[in-house]
C-alpha atoms as a PDB file:
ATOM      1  CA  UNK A   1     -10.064 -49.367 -24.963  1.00  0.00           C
ATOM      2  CA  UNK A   2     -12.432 -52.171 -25.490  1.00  0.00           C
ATOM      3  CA  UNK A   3     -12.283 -54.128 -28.437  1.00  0.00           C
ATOM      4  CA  UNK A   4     -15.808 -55.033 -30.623  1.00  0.00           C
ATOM      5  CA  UNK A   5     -15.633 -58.415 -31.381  1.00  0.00           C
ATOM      6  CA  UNK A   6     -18.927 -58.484 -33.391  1.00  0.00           C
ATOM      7  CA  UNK A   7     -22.408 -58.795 -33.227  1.00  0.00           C
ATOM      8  CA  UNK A   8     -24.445 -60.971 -30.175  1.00  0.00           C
ATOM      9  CA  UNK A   9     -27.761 -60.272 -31.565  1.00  0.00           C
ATOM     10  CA  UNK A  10     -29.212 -59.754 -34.613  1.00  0.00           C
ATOM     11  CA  UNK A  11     -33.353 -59.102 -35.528  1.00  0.00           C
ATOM     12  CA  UNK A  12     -34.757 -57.829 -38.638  1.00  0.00           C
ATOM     13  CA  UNK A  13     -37.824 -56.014 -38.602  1.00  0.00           C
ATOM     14  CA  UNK A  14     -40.334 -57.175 -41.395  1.00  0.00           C
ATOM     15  CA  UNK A  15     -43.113 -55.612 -42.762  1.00  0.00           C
ATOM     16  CA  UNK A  16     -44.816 -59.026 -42.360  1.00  0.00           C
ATOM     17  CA  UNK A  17     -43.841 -61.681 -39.819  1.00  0.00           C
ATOM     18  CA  UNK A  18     -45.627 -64.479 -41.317  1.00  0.00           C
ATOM     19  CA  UNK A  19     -44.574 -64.880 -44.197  1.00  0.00           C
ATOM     20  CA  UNK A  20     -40.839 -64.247 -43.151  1.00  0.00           C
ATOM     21  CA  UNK A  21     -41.132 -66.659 -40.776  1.00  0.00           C
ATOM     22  CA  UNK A  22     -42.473 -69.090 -42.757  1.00  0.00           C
ATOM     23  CA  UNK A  23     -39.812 -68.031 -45.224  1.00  0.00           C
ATOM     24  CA  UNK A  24     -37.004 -68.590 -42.877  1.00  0.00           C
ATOM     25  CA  UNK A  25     -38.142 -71.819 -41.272  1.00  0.00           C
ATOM     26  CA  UNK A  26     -39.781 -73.571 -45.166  1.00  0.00           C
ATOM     27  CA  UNK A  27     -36.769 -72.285 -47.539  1.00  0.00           C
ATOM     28  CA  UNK A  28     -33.538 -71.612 -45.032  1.00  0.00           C
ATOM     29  CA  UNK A  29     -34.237 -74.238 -42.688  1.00  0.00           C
ATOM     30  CA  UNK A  30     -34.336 -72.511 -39.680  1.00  0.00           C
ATOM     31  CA  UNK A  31     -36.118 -73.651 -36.465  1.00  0.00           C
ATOM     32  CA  UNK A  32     -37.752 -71.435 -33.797  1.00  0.00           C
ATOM     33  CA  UNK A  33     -36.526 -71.395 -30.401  1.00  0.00           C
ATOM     34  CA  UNK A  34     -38.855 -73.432 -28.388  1.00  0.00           C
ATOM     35  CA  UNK A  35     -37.997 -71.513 -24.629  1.00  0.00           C
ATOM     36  CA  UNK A  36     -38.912 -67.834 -26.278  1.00  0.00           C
ATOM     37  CA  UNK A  37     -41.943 -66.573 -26.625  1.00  0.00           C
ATOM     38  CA  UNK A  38     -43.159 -62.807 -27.390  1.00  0.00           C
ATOM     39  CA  UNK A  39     -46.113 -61.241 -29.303  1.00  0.00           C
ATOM     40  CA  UNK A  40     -44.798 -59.529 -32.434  1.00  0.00           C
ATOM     41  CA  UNK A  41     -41.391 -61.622 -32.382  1.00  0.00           C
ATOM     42  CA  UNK A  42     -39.795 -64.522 -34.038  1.00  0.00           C
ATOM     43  CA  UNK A  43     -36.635 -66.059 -32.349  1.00  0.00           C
ATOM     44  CA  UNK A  44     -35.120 -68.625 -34.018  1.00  0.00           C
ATOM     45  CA  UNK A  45     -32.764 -71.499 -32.219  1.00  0.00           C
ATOM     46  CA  UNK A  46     -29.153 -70.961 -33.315  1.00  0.00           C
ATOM     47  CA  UNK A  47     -26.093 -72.016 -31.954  1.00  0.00           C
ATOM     48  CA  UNK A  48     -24.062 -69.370 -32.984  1.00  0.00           C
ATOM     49  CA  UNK A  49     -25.361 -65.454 -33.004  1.00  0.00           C
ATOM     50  CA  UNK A  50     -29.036 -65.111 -31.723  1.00  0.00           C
ATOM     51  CA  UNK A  51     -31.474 -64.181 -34.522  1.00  0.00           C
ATOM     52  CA  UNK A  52     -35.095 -62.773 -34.896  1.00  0.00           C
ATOM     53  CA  UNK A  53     -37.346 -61.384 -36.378  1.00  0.00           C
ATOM     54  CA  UNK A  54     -40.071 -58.592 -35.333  1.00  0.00           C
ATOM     55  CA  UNK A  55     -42.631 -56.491 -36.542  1.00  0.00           C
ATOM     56  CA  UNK A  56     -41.482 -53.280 -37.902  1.00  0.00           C
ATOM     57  CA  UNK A  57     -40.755 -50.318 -34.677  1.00  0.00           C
ATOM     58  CA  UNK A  58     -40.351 -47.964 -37.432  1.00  0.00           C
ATOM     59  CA  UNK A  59     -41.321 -46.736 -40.523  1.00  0.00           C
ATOM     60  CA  UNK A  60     -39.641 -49.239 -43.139  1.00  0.00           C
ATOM     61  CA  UNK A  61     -40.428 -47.815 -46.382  1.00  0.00           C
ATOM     62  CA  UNK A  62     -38.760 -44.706 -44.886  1.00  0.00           C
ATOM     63  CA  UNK A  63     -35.837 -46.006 -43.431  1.00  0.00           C
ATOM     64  CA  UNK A  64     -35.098 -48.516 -47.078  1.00  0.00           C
ATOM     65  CA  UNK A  65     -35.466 -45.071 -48.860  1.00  0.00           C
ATOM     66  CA  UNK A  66     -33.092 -43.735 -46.884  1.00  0.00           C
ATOM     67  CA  UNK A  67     -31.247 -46.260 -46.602  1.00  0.00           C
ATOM     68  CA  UNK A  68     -30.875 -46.950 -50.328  1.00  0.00           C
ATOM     69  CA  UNK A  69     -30.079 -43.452 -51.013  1.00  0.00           C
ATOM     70  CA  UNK A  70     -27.070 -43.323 -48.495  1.00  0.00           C
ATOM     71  CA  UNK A  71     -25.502 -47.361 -48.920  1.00  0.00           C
ATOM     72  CA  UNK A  72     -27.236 -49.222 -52.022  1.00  0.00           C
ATOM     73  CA  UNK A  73     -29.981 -51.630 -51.555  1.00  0.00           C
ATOM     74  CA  UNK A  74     -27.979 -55.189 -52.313  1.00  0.00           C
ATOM     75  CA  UNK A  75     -29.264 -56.695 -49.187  1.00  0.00           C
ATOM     76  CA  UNK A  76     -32.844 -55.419 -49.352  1.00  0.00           C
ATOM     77  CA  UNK A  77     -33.282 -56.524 -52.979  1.00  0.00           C
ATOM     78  CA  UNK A  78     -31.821 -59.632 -52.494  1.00  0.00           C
ATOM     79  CA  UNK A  79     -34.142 -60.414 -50.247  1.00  0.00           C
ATOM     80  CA  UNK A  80     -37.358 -59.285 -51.718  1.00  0.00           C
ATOM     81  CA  UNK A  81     -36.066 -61.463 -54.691  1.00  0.00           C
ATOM     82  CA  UNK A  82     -35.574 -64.455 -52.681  1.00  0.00           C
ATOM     83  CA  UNK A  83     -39.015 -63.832 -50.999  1.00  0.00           C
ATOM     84  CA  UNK A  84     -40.675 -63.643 -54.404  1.00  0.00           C
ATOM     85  CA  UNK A  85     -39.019 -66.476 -55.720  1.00  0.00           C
ATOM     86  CA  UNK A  86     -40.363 -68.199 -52.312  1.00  0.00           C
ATOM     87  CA  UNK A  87     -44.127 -67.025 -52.713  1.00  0.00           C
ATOM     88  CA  UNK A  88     -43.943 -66.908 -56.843  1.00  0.00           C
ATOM     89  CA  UNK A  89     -45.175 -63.308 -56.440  1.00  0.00           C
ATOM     90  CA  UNK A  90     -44.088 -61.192 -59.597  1.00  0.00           C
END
């Protein structure tokens, strides 16, 4: 049986790219990968576990509710906090 060693790829979809990716480049430090380019997508130059970002293939405000309801929302409201700490937004 094969064993899962963990992820190799790892994109968030965001309900807007622009400001997450200024987000993740201004406050976390982050750089883009120079040799990627795609409309709708971020891709950001790591060494380690390939990361993006991309416009939302779903519904999002339906998938946090649901998602909130089944597993918390620690990660989703740590981020919105983070993001409005970012863009002083109250």
């Amino acid at each position: 049986m094969a064993k899962l060693l963990g992820p190799d790829f790892i994109n968030l979809q965001v309900r807007d790219l622009s400001t997450s990716r200024a987000f993740y480049t201004e406050v976390l430090g982050l750089t883009e990968d120079p040799h990627f380019s795609a409309p709708g997508v971020v891709l950001f130059d790591s060494t380690t576990i390939p990361f993006a970002l991309s416009e939302p293939r779903v519904n999002l405000d339906e998938a946090s509710s649901r998602l909130t309801k089944e597993h918390g929302n620690d990660i989703i409201l740590t981020i919105e906090v983070l993001l409005r700490e970012f863009w002083d937004v109250k």
